[in-house]
C-alpha atoms as a PDB file:
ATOM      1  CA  UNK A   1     -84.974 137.502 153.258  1.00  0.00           C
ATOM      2  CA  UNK A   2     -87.046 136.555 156.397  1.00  0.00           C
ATOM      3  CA  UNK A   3     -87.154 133.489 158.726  1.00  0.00           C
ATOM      4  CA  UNK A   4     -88.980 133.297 161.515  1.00  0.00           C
ATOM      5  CA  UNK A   5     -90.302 136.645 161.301  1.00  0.00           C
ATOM      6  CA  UNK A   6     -86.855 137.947 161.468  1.00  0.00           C
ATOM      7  CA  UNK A   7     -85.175 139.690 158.843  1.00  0.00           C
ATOM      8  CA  UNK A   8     -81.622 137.415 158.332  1.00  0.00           C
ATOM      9  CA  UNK A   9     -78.241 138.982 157.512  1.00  0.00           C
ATOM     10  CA  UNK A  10     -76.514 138.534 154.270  1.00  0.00           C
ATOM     11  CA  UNK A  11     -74.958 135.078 153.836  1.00  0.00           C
ATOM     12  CA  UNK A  12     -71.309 136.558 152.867  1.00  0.00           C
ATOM     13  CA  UNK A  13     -71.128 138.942 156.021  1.00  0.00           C
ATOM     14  CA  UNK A  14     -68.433 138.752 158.101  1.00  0.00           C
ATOM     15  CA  UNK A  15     -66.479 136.949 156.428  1.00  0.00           C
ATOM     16  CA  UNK A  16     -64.443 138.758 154.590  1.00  0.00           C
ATOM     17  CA  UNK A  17     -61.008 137.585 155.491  1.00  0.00           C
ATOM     18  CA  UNK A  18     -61.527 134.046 154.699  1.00  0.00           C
ATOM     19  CA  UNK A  19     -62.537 135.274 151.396  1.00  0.00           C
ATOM     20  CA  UNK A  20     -59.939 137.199 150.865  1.00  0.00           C
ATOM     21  CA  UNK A  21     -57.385 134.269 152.131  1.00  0.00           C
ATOM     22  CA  UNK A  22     -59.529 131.677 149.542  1.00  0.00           C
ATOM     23  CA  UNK A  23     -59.304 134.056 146.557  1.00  0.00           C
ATOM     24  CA  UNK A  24     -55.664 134.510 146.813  1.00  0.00           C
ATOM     25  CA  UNK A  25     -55.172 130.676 147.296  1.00  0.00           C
ATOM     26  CA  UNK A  26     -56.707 129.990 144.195  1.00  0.00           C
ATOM     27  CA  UNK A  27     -56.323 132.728 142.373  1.00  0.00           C
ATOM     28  CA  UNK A  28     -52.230 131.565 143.059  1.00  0.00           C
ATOM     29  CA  UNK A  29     -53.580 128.249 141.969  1.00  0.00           C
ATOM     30  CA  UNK A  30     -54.925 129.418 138.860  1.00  0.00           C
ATOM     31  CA  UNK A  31     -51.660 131.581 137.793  1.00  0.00           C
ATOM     32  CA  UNK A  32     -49.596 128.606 138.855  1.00  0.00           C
ATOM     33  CA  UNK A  33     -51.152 126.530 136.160  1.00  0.00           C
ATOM     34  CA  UNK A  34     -50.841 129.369 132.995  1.00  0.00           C
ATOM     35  CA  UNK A  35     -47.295 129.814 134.536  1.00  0.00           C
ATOM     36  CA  UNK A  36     -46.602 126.187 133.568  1.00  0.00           C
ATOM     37  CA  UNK A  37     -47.990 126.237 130.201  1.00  0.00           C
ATOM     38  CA  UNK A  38     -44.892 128.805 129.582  1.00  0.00           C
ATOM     39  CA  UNK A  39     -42.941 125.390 129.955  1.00  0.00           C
ATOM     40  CA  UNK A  40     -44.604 124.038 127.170  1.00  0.00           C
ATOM     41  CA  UNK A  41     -42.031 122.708 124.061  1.00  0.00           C
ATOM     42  CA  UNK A  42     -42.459 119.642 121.090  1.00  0.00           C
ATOM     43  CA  UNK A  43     -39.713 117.506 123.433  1.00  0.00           C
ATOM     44  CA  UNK A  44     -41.717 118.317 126.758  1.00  0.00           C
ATOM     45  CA  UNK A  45     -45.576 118.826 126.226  1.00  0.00           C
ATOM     46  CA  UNK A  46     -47.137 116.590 128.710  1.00  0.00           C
ATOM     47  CA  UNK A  47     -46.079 117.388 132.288  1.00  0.00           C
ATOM     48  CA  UNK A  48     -46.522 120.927 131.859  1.00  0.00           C
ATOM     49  CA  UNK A  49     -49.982 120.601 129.962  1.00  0.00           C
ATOM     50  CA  UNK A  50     -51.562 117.945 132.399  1.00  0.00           C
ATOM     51  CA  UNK A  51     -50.040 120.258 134.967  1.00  0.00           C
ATOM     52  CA  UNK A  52     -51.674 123.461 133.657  1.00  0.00           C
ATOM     53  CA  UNK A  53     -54.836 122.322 133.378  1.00  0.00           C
ATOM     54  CA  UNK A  54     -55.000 119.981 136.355  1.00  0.00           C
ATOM     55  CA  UNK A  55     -54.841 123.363 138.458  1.00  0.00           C
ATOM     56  CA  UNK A  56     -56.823 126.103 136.057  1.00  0.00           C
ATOM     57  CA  UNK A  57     -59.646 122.870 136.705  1.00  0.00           C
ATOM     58  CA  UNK A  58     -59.231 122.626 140.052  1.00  0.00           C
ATOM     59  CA  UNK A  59     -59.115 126.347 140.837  1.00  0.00           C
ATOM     60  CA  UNK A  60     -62.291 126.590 139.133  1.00  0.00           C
ATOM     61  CA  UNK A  61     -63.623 123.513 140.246  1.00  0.00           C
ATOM     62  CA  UNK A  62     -62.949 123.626 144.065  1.00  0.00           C
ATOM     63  CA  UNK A  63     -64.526 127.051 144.854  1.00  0.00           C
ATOM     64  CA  UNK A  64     -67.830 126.106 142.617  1.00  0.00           C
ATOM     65  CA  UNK A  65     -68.355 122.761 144.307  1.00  0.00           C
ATOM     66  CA  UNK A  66     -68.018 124.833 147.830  1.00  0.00           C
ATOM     67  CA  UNK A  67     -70.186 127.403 146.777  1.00  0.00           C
ATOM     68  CA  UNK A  68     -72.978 124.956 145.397  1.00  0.00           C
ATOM     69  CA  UNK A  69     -72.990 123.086 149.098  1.00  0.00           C
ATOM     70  CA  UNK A  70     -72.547 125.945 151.201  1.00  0.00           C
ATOM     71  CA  UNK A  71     -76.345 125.430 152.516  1.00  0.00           C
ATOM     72  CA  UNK A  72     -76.586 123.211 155.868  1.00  0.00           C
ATOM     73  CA  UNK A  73     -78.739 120.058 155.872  1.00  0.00           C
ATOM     74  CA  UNK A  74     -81.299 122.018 158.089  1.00  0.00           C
ATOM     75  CA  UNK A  75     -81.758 124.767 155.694  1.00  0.00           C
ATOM     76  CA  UNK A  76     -82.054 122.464 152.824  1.00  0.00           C
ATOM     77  CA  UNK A  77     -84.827 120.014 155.111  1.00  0.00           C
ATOM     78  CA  UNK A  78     -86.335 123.609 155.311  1.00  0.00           C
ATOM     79  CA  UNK A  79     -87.047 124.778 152.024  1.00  0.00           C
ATOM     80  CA  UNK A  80     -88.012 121.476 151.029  1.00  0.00           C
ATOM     81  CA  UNK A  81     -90.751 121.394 153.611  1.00  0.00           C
ATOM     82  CA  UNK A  82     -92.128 125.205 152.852  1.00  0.00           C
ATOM     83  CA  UNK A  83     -92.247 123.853 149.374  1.00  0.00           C
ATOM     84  CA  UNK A  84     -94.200 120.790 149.927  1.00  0.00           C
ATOM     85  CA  UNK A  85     -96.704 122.608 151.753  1.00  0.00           C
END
């Protein structure tokens, strides 16, 4: 991709150990909640079921509402000017 007449690096580069620290975070996340589904019996379904699914969603939902806003308001102004025009 250019801008400005100048070819611009890939978005992810650079940045690999914060990736690497938020995949493990919720990837933990994520096993945490199947983990507490193993807790699941007739006398005690709700804790562990709200539990389990409370942070399967949120390990899911966290990293795809970060990735959908990762843009900065300039860029965004940007591309909606170029597309007006």
């Amino acid at each position: 991709m250019y801008s400005n007449g100048k070819n611009t690096a890939h978005s992810g580069e650079g940045r690999l150990v914060g990736n690497i620290v938020s995949f493990v975070i919720f990837f933990v996340m994520f096993s945490a909640g199947i983990y507490t589904l193993g807790f699941w019996e007739l006398d005690n379904a709700w804790l562990p079921t709200l539990l389990g699914f409370a942070l399967m969603f949120l390990a899911f939902a966290i990293p795809m509402h970060l990735m959908s806003h990762s843009e900065k308001a300039e860029a965004r102004i940007a591309a909606s000017a170029a597309q007006q025009q």
